[in-house]
Protein backbone atom coordinates (compact mmCIF):
# COMPACT_ATOMS: atom_id res chain seq x y z
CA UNK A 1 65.02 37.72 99.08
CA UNK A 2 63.11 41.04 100.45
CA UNK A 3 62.77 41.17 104.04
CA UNK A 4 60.31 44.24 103.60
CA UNK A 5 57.31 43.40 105.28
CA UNK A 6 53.87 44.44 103.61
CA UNK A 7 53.07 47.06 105.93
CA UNK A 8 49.97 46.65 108.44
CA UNK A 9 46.12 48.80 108.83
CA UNK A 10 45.76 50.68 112.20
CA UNK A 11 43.70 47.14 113.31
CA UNK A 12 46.37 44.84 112.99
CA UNK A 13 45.83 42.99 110.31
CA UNK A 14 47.78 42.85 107.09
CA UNK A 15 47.31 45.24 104.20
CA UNK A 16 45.09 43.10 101.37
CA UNK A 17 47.13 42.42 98.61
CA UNK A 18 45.88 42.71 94.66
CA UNK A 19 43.03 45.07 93.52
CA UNK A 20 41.45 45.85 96.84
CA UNK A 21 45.18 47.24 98.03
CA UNK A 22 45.36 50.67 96.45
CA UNK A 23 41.62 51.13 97.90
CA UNK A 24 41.94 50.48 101.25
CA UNK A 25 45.37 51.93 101.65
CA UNK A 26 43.55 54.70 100.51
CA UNK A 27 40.83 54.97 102.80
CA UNK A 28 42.65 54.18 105.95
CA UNK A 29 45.91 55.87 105.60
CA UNK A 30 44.77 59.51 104.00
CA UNK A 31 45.30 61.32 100.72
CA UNK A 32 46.94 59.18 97.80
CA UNK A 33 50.92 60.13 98.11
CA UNK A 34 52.45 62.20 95.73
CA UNK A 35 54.58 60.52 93.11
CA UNK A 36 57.61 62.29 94.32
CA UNK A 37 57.47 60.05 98.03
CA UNK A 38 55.98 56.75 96.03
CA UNK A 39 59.63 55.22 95.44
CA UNK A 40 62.50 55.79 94.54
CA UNK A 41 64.32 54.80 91.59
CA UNK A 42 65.92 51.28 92.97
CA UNK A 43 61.90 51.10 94.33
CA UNK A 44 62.40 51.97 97.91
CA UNK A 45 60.69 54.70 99.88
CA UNK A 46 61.99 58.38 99.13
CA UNK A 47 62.91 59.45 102.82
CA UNK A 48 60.45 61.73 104.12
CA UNK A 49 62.47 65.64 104.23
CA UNK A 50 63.68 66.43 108.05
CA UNK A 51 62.19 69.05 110.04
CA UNK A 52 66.16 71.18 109.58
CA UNK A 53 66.02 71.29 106.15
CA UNK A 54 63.81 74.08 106.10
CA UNK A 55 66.19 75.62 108.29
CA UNK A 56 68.98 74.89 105.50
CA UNK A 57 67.19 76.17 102.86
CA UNK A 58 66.46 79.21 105.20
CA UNK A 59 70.08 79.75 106.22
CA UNK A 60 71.02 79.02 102.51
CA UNK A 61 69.36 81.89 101.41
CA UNK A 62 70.45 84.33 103.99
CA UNK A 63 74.10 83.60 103.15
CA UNK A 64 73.20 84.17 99.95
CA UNK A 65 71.32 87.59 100.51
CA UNK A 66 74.58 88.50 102.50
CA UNK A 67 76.76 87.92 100.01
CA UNK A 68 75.96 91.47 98.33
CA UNK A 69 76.61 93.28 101.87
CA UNK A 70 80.25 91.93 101.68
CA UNK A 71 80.54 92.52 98.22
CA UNK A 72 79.83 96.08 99.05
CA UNK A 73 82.20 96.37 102.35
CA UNK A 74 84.91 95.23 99.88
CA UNK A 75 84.33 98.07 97.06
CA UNK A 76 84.23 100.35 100.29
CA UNK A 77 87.11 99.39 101.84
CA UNK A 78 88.96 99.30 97.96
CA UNK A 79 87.67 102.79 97.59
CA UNK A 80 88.93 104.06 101.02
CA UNK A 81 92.50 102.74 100.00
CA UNK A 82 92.76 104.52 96.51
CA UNK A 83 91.81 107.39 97.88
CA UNK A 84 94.36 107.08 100.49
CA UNK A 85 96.89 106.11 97.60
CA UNK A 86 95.77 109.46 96.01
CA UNK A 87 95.78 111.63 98.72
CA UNK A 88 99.61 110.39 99.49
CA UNK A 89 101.05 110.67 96.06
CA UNK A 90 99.21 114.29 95.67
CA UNK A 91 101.16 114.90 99.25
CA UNK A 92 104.37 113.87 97.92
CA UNK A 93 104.44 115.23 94.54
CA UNK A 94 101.83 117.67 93.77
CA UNK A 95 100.62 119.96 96.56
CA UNK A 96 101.65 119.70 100.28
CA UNK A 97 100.43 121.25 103.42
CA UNK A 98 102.40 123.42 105.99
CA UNK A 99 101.76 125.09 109.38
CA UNK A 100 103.85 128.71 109.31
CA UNK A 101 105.53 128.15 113.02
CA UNK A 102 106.13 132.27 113.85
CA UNK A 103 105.76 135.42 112.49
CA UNK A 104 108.67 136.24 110.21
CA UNK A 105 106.62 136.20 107.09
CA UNK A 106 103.51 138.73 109.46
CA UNK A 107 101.38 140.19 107.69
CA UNK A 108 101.18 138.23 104.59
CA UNK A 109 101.22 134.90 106.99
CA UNK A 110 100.40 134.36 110.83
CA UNK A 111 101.56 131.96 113.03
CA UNK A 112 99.23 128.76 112.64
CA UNK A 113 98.40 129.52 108.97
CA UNK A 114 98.23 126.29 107.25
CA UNK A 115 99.38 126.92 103.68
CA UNK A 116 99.54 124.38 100.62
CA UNK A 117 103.03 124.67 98.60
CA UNK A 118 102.33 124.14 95.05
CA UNK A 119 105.55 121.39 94.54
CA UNK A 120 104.94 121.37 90.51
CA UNK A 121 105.59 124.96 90.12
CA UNK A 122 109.46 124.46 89.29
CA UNK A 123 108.79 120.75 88.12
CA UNK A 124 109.44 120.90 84.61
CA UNK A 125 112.15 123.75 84.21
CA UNK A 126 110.58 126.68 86.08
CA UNK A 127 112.34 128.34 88.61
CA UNK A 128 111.59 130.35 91.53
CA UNK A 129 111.31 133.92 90.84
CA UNK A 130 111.79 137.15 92.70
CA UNK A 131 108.66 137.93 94.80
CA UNK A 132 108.20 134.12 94.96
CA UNK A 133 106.94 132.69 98.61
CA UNK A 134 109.00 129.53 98.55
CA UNK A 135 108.77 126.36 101.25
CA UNK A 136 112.41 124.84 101.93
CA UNK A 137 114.71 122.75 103.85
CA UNK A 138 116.77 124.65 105.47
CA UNK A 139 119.79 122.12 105.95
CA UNK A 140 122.94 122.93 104.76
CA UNK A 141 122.15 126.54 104.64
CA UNK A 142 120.05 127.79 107.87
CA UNK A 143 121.24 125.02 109.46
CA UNK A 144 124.25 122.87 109.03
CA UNK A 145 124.31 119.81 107.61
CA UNK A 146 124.32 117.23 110.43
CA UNK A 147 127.21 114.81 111.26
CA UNK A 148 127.57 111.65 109.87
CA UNK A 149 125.46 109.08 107.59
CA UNK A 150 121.19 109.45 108.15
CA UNK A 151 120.29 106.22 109.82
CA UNK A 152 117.53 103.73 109.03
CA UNK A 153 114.67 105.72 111.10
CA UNK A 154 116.15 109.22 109.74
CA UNK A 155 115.03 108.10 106.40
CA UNK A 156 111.40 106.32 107.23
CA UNK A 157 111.26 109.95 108.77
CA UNK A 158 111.97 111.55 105.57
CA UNK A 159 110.33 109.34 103.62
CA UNK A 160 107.26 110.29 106.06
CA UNK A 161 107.48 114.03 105.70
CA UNK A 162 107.60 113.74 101.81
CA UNK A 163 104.41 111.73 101.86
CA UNK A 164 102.86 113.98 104.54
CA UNK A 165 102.48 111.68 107.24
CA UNK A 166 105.21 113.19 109.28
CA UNK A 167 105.20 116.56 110.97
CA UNK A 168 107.44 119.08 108.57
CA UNK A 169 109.89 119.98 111.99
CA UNK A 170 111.99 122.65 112.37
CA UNK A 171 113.78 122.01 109.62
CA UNK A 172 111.42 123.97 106.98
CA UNK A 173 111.32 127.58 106.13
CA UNK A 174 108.94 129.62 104.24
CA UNK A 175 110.60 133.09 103.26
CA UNK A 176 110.44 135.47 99.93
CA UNK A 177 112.61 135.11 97.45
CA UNK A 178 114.43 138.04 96.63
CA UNK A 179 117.30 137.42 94.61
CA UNK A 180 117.66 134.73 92.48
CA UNK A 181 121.32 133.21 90.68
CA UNK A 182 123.04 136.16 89.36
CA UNK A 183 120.88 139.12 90.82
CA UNK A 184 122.88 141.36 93.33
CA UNK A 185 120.93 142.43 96.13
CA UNK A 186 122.13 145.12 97.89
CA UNK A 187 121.07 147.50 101.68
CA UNK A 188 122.53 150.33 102.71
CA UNK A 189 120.66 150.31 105.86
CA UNK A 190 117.83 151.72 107.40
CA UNK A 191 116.11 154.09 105.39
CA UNK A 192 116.89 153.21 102.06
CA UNK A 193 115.36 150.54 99.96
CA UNK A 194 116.76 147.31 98.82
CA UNK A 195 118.24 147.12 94.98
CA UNK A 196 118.12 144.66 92.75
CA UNK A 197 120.20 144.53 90.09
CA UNK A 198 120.56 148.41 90.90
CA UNK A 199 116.92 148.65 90.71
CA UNK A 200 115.20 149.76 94.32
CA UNK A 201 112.48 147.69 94.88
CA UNK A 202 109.08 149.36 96.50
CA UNK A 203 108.16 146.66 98.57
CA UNK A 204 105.42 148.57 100.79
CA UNK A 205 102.93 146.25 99.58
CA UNK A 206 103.91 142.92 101.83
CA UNK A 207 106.66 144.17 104.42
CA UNK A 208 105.05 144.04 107.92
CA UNK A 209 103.96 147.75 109.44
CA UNK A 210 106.45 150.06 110.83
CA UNK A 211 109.38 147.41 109.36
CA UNK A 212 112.60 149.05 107.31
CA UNK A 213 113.32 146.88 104.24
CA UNK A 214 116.87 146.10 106.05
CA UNK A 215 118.37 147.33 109.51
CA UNK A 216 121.73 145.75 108.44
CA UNK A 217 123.29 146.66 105.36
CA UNK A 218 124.92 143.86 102.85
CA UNK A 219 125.72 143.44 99.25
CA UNK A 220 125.89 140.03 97.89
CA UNK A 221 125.94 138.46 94.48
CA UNK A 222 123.81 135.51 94.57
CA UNK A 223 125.47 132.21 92.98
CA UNK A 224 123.91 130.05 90.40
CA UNK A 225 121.60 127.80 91.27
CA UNK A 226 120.61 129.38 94.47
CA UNK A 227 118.33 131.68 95.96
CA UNK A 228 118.33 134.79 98.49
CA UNK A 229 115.69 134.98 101.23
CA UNK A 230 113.61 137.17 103.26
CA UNK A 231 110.85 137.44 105.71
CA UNK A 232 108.30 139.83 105.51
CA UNK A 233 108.12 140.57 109.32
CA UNK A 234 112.33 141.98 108.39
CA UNK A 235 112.89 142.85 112.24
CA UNK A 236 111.78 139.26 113.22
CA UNK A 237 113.04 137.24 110.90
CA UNK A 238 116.24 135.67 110.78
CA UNK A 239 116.76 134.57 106.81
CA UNK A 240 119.91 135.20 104.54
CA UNK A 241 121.25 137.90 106.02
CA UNK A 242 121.65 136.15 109.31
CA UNK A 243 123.64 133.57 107.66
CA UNK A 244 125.82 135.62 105.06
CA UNK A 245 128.97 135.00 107.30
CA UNK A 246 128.40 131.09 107.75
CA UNK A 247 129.19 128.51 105.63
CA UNK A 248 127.02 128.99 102.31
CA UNK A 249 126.52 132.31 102.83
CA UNK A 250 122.91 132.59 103.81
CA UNK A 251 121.77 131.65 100.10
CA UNK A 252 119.44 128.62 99.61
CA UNK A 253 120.05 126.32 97.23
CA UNK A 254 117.24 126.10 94.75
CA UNK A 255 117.12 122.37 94.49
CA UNK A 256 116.17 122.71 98.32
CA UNK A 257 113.05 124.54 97.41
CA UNK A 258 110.20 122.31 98.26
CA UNK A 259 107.41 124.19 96.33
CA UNK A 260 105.97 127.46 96.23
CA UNK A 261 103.11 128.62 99.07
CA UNK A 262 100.31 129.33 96.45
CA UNK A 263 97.32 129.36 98.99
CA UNK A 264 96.36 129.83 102.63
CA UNK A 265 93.74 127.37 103.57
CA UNK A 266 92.94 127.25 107.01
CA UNK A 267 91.89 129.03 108.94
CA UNK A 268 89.22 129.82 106.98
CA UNK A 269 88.70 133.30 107.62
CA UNK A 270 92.14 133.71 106.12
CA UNK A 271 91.37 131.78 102.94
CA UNK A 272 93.21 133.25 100.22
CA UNK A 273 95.98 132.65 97.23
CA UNK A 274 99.43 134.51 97.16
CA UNK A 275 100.35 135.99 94.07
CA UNK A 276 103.23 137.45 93.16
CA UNK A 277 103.84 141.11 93.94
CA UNK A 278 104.46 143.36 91.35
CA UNK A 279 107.13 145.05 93.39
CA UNK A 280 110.20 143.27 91.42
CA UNK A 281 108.43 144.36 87.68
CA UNK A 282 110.79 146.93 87.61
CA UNK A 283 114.15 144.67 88.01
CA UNK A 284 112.55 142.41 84.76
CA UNK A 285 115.22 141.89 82.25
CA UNK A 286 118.15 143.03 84.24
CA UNK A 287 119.35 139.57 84.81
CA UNK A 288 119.23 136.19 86.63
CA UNK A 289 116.61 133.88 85.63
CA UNK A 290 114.03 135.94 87.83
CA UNK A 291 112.31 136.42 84.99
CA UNK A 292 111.67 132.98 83.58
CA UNK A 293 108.33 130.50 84.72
């Protein structure tokens, strides 16, 4: 039993039933309604649509439209961290920056250069050659090796400066390799040149102005496997022959070596690679493996 009552006209009375109904209804209530609000399918009245669903549709579509503008936040922020990736394994395996700290290596580098060491120049059975401006840790020959087992922060540390996200300290030297496994390198003093293998060695081209080649004299054989150093600026620079009565002798071991400096970059005024000189051409072939890639 339906308890829907027929509904009424604006006067009060009830709404005629039979043929006259669609007429009437017609004239007194407005425009015919559209199919869609005549019933629905049980045969009840489709629910007139609420003033907020507009407003749903509405905010339907702007989450929509925003869905692109996160999309593209995501392939930035994805983009951001590859290149970070990049720039971190390029740090720690390919090329890696370094600020020269004073003025042993004058005039070929200043204090406050920034320099890029090339770390794939000995990667794949090169060694460093005489003339060669290497980058190296100095512990366990410059300085000694320190006491006891690194702890848990001296190795994030490490870990940080191979990467490049930790400062280089004072642990890193940049000299010129002079003699490498086998050479002897010999001074007599001031005045005189240095030989290799017997060889002198013109090295007018990079030593700093006014600087003898050696104010001490030495003669040293330099072991396999490592490397003898010097700086340019000779009369401020201590390097191997500082060192040749400690422990190790003053040479460097090559496996220290952590690339060659191929390029100044910064400033920019002072932009520039370093090649080899050609000062150690005459010592080629007289031993060592100076003269190997």
């Amino acid at each position: 039993m339906s308890t829907h009552e027929p509904p009424a006209d604006r006067d009060g009375s009830p709404a005629p039933t039979g043929a006259d109904s669609l007429s009437r209804s017609a004239v007194v209530s407005g425009p015919e309604p559209s199919p869609e609000r005549q019933a629905t399918p049980d045969g009840g009245p489709v629910p007139e649509q609420s003033e907020d669903q507009p407003e749903a549709a509405e905010k339907d579509g702007e989450d929509g439209e925003s869905e692109p503008g996160r999309s593209r936040s995501r392939d930035l922020l994805l983009l951001v961290g590859i290149c970070l990736a990049a720039l971190l394994l390029v740090n720690a395996f390919v090329a890696r920056p370094f600020t020269v700290p004073s003025g042993s290596m004058e005039d070929t580098l200043q204090p406050g250069d920034r320099l890029i060491a090339n770390q794939l120049a000995y990667a794949f059975g090169g060694h460093p050659r005489r003339g060669d401006i290497v980058v190296f840790d100095g512990v366990g020959s410059f300085l000694p090796e320190p006491a006891g087992q690194p702890g848990f922060w001296d190795n994030v540390r490490s870990v940080g400066r191979d990467l490049g996200l930790v400062p280089a300290g004072n642990t890193v030297y940049v000299k010129r390799v002079i003699g490498v496994g086998g050479d002897r390198v010999r001074s007599t003093g001031p005045g005189a040149p240095l030989t290799v293998n017997g060889v002198p060695v013109d090295e007018t081209s990079y030593l700093a102005p006014g600087d003898q080649p050696s104010d001490v004299a030495f003669d040293v054989v330099v072991p396999p496997g490592e490397l003898f150093v010097l700086g340019d600026h000779r009369s401020a620079s201590r390097d191997s022959r500082d060192h040749l009565g400690e422990p190790g002798g003053g040479f460097v071991p090559a496996d220290k070596v952590i690339g060659r400096a191929d390029w100044v970059v910064y400033p920019f005024s002072r932009l520039t690679g370093l090649d080899r000189p050609s000062a150690f051409t005459a010592v080629t072939g007289t031993g060592g493996h100076g003269d190997q890639g």
